[in-house]
PDB file of N, CA and C in Angstrom:
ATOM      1  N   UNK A   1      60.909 118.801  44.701  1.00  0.00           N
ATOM      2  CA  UNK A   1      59.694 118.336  44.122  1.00  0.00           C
ATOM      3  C   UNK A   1      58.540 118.449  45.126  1.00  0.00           C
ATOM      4  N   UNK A   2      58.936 118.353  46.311  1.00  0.00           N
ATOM      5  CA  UNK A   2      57.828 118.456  47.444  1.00  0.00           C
ATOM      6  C   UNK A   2      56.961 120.022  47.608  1.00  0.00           C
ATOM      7  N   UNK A   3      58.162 120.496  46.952  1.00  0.00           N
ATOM      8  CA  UNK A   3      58.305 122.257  47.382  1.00  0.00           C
ATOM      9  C   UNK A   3      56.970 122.351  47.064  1.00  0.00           C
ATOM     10  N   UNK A   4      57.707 121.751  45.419  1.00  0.00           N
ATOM     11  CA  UNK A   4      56.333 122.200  44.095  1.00  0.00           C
ATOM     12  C   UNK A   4      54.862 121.977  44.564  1.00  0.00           C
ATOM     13  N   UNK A   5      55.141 120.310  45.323  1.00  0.00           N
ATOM     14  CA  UNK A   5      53.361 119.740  45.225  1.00  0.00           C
ATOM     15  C   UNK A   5      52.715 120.271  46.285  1.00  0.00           C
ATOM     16  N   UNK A   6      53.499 120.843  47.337  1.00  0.00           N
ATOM     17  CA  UNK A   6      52.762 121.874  48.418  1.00  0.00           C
ATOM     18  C   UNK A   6      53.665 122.483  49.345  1.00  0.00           C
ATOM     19  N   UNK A   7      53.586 123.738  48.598  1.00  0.00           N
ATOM     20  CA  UNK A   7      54.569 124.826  49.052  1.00  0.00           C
ATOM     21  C   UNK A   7      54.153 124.966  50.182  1.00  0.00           C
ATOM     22  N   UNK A   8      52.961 125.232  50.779  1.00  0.00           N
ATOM     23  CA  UNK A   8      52.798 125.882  52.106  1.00  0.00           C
ATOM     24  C   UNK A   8      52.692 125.040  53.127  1.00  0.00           C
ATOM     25  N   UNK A   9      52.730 123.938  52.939  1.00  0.00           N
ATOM     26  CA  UNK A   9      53.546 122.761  53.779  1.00  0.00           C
ATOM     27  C   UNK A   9      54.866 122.342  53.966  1.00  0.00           C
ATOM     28  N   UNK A  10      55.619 122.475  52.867  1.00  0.00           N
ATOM     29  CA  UNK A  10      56.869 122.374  52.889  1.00  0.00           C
ATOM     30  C   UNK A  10      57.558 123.690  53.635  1.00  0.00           C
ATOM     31  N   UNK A  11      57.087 124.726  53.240  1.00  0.00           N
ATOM     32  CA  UNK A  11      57.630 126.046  53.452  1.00  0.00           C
ATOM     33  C   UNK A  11      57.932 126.380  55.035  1.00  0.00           C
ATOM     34  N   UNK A  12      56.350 125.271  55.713  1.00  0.00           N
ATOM     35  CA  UNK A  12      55.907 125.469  56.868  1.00  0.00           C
ATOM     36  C   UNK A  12      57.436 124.595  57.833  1.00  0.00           C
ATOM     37  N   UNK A  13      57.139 123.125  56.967  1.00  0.00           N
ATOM     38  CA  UNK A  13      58.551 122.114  58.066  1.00  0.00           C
ATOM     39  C   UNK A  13      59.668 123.008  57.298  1.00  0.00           C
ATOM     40  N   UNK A  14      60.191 122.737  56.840  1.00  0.00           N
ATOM     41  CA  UNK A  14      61.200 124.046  56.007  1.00  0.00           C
ATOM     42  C   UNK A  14      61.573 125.200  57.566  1.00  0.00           C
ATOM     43  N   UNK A  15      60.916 126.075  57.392  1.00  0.00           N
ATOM     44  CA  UNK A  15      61.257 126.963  58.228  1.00  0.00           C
ATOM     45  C   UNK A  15      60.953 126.483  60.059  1.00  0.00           C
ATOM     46  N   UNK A  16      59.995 125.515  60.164  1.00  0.00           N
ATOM     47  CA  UNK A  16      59.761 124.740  61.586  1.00  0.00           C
ATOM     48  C   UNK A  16      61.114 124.329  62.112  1.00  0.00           C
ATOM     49  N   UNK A  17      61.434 123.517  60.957  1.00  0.00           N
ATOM     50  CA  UNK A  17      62.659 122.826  61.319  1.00  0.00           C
ATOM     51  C   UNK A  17      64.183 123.669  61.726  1.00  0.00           C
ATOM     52  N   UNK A  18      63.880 125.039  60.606  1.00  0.00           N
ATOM     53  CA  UNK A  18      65.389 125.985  60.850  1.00  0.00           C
ATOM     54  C   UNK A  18      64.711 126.450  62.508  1.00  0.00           C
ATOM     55  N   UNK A  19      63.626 127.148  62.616  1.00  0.00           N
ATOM     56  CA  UNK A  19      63.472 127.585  63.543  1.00  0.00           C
ATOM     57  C   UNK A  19      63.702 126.452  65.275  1.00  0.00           C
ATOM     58  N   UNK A  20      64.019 125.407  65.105  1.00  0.00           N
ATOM     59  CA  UNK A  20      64.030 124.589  65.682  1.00  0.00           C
ATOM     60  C   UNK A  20      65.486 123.983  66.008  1.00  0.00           C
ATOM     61  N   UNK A  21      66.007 124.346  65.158  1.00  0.00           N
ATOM     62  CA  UNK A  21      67.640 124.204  65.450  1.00  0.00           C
ATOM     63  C   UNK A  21      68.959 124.588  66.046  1.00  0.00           C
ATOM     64  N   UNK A  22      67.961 125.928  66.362  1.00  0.00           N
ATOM     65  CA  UNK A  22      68.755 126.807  67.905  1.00  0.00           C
ATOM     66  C   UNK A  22      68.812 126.117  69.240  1.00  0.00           C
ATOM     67  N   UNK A  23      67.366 126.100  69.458  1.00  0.00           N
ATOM     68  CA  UNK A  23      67.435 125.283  70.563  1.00  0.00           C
ATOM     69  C   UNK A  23      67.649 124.013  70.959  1.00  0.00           C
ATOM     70  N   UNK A  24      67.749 122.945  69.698  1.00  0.00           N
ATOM     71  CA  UNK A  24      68.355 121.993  69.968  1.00  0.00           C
ATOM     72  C   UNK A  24      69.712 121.676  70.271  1.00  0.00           C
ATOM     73  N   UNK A  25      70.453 122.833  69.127  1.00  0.00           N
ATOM     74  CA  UNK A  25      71.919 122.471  69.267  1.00  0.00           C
ATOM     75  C   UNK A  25      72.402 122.830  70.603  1.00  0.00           C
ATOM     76  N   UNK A  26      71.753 123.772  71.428  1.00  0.00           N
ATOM     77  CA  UNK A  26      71.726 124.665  72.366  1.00  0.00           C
ATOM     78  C   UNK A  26      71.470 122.988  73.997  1.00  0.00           C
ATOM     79  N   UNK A  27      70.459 122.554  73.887  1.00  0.00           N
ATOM     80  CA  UNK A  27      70.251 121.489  74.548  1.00  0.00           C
ATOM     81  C   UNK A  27      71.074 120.310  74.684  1.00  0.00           C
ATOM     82  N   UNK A  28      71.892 120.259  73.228  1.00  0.00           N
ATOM     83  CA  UNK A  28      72.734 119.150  72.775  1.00  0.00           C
ATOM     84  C   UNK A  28      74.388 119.792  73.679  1.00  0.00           C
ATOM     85  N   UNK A  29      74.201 121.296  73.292  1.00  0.00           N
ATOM     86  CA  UNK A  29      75.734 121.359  73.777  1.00  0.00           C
ATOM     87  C   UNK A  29      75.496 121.367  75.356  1.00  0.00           C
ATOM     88  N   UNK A  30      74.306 121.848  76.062  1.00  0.00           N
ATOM     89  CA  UNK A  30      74.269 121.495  77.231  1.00  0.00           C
ATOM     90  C   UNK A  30      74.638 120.192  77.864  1.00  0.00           C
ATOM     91  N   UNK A  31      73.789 119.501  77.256  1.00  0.00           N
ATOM     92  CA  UNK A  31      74.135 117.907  77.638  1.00  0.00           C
ATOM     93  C   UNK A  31      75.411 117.553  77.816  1.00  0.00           C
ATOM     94  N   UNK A  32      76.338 117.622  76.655  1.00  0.00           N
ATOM     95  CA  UNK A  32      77.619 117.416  76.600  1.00  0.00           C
ATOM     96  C   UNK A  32      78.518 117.949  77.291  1.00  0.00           C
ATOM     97  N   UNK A  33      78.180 119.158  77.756  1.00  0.00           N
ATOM     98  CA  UNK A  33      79.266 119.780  79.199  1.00  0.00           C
ATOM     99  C   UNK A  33      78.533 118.980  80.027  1.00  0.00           C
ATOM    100  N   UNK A  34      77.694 118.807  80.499  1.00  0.00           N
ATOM    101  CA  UNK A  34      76.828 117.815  81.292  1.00  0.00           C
ATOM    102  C   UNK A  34      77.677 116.516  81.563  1.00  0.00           C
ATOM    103  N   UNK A  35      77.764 115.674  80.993  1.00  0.00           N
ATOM    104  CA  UNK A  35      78.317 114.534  79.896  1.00  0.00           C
ATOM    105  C   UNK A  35      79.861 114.630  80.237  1.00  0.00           C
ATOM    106  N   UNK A  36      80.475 115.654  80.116  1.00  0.00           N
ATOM    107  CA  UNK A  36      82.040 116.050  79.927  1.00  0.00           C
ATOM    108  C   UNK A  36      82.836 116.366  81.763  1.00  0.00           C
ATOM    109  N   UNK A  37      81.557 116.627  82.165  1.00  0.00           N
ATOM    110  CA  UNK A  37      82.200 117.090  83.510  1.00  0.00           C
ATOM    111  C   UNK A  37      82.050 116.198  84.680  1.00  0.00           C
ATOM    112  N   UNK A  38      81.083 115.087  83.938  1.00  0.00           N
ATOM    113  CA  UNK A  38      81.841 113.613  85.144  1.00  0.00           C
ATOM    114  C   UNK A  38      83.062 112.625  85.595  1.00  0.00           C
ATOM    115  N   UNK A  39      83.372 112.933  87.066  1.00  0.00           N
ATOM    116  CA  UNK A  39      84.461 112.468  86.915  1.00  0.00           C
ATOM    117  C   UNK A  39      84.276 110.591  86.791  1.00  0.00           C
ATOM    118  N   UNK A  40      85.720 110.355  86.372  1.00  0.00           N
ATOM    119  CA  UNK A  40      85.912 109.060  86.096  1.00  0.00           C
ATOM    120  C   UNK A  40      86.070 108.151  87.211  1.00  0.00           C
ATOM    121  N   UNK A  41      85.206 106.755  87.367  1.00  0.00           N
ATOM    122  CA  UNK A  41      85.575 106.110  88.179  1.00  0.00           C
ATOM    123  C   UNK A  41      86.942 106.116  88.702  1.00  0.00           C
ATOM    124  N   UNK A  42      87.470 105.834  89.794  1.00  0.00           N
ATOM    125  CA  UNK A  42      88.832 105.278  90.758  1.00  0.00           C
ATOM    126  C   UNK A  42      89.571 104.352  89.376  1.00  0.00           C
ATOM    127  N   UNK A  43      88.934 103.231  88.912  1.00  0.00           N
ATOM    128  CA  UNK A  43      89.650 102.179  88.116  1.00  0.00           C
ATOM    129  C   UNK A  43      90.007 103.004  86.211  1.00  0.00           C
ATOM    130  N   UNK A  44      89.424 103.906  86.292  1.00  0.00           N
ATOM    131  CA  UNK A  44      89.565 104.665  84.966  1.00  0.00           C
ATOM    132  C   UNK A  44      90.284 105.496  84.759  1.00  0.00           C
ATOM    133  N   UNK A  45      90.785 105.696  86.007  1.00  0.00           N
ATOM    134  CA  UNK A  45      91.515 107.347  86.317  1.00  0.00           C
ATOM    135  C   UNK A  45      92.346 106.989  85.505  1.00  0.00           C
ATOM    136  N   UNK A  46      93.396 108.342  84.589  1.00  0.00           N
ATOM    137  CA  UNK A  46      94.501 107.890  83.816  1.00  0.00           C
ATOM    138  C   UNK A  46      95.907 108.407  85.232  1.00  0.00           C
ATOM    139  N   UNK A  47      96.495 107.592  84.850  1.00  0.00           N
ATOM    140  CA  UNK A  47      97.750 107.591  85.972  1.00  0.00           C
ATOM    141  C   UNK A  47      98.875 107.891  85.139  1.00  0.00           C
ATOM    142  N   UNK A  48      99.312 109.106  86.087  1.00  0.00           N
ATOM    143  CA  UNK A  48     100.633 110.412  85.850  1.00  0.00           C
ATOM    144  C   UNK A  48     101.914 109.606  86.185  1.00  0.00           C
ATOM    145  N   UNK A  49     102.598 108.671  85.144  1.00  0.00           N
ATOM    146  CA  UNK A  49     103.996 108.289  86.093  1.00  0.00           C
ATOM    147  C   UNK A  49     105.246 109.401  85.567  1.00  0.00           C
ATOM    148  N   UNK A  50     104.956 110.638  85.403  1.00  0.00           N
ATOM    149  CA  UNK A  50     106.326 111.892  85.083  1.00  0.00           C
ATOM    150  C   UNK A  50     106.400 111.924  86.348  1.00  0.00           C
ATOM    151  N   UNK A  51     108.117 112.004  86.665  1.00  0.00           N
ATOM    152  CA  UNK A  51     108.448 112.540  88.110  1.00  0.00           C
ATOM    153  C   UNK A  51     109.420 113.721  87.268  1.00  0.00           C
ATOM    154  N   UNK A  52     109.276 114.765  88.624  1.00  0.00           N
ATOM    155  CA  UNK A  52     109.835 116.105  87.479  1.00  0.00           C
ATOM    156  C   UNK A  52     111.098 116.691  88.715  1.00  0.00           C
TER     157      UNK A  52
END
């Protein structure tokens, strides 16, 4: 319904927004290797009791 009452606004966030979603997801997955590759405190560590 938005389309209808002004296409060339909608059309505009519409395609802003696709065009905008590369580089976010792109920033987001950065973060998260970011995020993923700290190690864990001494008291968090998970502890290995297999003796082999």
């Amino acid at each position: 319904m938005l389309l209808a009452a002004w296409p060339q606004v909608m059309l505009f966030v519409i395609f802003a927004g696709y065009a905008l979603l590369g580089p976010a997801e792109r920033l987001v997955g950065l973060f998260s290797k970011v995020a993923g590759k700290r190690p864990l405190p001494k008291t968090e560590q998970p502890v290995n009791d297999s003796k082999v």
